[in-house]
C-alpha atoms as a PDB file:
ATOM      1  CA  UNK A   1      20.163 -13.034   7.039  1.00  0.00           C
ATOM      2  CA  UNK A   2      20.401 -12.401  10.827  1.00  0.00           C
ATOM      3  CA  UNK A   3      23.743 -14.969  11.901  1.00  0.00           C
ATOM      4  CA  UNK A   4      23.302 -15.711  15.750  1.00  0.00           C
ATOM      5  CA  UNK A   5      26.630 -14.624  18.029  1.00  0.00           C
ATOM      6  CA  UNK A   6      27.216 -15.272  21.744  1.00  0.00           C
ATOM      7  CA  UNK A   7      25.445 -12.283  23.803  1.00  0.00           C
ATOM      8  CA  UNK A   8      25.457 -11.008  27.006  1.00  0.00           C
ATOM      9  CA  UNK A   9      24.342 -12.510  30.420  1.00  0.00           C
ATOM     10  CA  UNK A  10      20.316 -11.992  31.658  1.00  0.00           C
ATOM     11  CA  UNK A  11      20.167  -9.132  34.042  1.00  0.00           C
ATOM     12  CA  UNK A  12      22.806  -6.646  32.609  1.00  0.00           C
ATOM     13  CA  UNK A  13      19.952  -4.381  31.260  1.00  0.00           C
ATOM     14  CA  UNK A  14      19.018  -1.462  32.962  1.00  0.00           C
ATOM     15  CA  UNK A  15      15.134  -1.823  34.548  1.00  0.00           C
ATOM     16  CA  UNK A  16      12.921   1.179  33.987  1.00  0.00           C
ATOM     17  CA  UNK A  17       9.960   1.691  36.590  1.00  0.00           C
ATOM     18  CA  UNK A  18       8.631   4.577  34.779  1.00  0.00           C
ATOM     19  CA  UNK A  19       6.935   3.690  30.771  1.00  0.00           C
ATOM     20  CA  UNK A  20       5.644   5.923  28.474  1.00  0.00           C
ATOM     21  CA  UNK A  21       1.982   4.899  27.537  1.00  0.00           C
ATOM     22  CA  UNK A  22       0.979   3.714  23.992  1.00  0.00           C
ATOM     23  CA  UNK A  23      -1.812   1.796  22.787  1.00  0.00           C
ATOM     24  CA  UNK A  24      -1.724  -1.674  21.700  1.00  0.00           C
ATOM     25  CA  UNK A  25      -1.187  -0.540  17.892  1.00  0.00           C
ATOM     26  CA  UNK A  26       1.205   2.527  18.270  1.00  0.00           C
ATOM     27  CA  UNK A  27       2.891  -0.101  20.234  1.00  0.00           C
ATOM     28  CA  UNK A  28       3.166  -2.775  17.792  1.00  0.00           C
ATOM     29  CA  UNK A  29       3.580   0.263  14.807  1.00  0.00           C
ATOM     30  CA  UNK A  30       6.987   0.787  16.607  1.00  0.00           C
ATOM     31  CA  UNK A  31       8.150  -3.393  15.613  1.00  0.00           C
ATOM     32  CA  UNK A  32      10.701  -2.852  12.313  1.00  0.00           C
ATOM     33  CA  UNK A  33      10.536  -6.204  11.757  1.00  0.00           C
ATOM     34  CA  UNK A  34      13.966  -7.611  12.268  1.00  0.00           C
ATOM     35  CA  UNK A  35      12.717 -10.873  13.270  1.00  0.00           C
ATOM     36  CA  UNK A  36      15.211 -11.494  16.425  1.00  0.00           C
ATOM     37  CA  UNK A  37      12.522 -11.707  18.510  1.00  0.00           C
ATOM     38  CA  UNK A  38      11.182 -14.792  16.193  1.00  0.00           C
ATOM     39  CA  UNK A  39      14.459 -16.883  16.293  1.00  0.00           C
ATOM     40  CA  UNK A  40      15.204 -19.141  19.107  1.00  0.00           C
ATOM     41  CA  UNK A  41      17.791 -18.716  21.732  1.00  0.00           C
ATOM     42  CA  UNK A  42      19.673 -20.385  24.429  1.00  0.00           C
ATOM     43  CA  UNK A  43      20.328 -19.554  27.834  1.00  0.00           C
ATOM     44  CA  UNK A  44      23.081 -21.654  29.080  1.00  0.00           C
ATOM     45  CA  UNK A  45      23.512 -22.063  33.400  1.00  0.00           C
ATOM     46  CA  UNK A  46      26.001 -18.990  33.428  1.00  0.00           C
ATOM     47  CA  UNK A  47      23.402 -16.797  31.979  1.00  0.00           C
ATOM     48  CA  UNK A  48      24.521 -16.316  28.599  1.00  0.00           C
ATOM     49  CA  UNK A  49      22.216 -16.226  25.352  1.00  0.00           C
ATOM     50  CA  UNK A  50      22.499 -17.550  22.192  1.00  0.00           C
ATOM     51  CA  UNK A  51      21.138 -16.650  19.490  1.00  0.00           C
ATOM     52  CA  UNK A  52      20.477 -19.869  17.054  1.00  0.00           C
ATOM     53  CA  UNK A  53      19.494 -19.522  13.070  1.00  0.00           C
ATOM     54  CA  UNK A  54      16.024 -21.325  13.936  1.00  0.00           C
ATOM     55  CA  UNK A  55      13.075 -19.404  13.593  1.00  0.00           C
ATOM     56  CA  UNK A  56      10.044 -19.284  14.786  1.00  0.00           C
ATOM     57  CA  UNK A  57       7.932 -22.210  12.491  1.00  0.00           C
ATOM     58  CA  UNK A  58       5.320 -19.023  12.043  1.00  0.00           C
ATOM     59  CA  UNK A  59       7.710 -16.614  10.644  1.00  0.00           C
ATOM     60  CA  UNK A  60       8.091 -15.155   7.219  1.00  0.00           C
ATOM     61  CA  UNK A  61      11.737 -15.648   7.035  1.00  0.00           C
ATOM     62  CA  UNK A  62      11.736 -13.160   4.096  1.00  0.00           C
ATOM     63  CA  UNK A  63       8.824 -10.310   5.074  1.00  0.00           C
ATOM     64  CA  UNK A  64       9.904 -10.795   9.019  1.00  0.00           C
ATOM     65  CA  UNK A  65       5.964 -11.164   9.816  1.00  0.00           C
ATOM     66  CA  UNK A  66       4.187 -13.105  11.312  1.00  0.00           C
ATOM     67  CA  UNK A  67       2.055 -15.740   9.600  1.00  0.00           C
ATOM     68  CA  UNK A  68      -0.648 -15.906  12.651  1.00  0.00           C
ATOM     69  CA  UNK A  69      -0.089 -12.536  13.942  1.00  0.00           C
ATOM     70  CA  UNK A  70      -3.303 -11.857  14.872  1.00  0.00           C
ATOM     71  CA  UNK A  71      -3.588 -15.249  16.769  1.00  0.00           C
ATOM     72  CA  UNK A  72      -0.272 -15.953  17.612  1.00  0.00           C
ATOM     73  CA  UNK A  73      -0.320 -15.948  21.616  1.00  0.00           C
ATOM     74  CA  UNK A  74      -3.287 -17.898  21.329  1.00  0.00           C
ATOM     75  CA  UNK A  75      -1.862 -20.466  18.760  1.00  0.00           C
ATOM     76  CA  UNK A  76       1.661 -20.294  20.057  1.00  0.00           C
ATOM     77  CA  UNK A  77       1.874 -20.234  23.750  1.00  0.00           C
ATOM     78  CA  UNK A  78       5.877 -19.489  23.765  1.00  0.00           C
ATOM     79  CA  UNK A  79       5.257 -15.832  21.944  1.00  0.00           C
ATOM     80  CA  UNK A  80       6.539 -13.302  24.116  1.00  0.00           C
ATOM     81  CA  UNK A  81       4.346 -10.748  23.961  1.00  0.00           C
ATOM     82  CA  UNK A  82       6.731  -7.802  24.125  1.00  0.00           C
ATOM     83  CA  UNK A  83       5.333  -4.203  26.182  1.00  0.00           C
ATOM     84  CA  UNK A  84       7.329  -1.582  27.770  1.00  0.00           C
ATOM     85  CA  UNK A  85       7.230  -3.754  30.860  1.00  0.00           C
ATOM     86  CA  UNK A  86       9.087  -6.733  29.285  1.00  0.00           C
ATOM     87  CA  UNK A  87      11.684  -4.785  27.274  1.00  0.00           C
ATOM     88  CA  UNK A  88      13.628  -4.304  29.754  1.00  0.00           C
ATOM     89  CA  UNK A  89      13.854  -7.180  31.491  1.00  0.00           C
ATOM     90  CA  UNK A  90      14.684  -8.898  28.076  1.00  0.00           C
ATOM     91  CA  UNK A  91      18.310  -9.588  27.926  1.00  0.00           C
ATOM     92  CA  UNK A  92      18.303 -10.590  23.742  1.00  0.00           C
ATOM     93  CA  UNK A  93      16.812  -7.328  22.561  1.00  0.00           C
ATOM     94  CA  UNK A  94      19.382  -5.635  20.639  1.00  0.00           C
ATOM     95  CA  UNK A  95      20.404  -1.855  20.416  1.00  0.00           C
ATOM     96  CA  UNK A  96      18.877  -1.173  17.032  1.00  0.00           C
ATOM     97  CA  UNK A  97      15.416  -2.944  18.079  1.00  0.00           C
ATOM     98  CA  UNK A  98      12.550   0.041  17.748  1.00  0.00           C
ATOM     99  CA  UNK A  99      11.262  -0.618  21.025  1.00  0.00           C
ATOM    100  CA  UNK A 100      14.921  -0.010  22.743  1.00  0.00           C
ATOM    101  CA  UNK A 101      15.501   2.726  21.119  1.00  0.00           C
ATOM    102  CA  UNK A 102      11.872   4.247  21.627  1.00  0.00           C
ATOM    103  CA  UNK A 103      12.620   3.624  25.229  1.00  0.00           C
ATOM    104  CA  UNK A 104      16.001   4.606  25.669  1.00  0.00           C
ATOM    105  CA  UNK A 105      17.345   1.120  26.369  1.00  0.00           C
ATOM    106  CA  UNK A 106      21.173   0.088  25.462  1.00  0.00           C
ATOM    107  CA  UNK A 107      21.351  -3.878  24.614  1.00  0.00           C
ATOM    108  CA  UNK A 108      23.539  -6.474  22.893  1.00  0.00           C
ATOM    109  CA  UNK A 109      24.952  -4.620  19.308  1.00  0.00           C
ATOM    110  CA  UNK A 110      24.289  -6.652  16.709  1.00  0.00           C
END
């Protein structure tokens, strides 16, 4: 079970202007499934995140996928949709997610 802690502030991430280019499935292949993505969090007015242990009402709390994956920023309009782009400027991903580590990205350890 992933148990929410107090994280760092939004902006502390380094911003990359140059991405390596995958296709929409190698991409999503990369995804481990650890689910933080799926849980919601809490910026407070300082900045800070927090991670809470509510997920995502579309999430296999036990497989980590999603029940509407196929659908899901169509049927959930909060989805991020996560690309090389957005990593980066995502202050919740952690060091051990697949897509910071693909691109070289140091965030919160979990």
């Amino acid at each position: 079970m992933y148990y929410p802690e107090k994280r760092h502030k939004t902006g502390e991430l380094a911003q990359m202007t140059n991405f390596p280019d995958f296709s929409e499935q190698e991409w999503d292949d990369l995804c481990e499934r650890c689910g933080v993505c799926c849980f919601e969090k809490i910026e407070d007015e300082n900045g800070t995140i927090f991670f809470t242990r509510t997920p995502c009402r579309y999430l296999d709390i036990d497989t980590r996928l999603c029940k509407i994956y196929d659908r899901r920023f169509e049927i959930n309009p909060e989805c991020v949709k996560l690309s090389p782009q957005m990593i980066g400027k995502l202050p919740w991903l952690h060091d051990r997610c697949a897509y910071m580590k693909k691109l070289g990205l140091k965030g919160p350890a979990i």
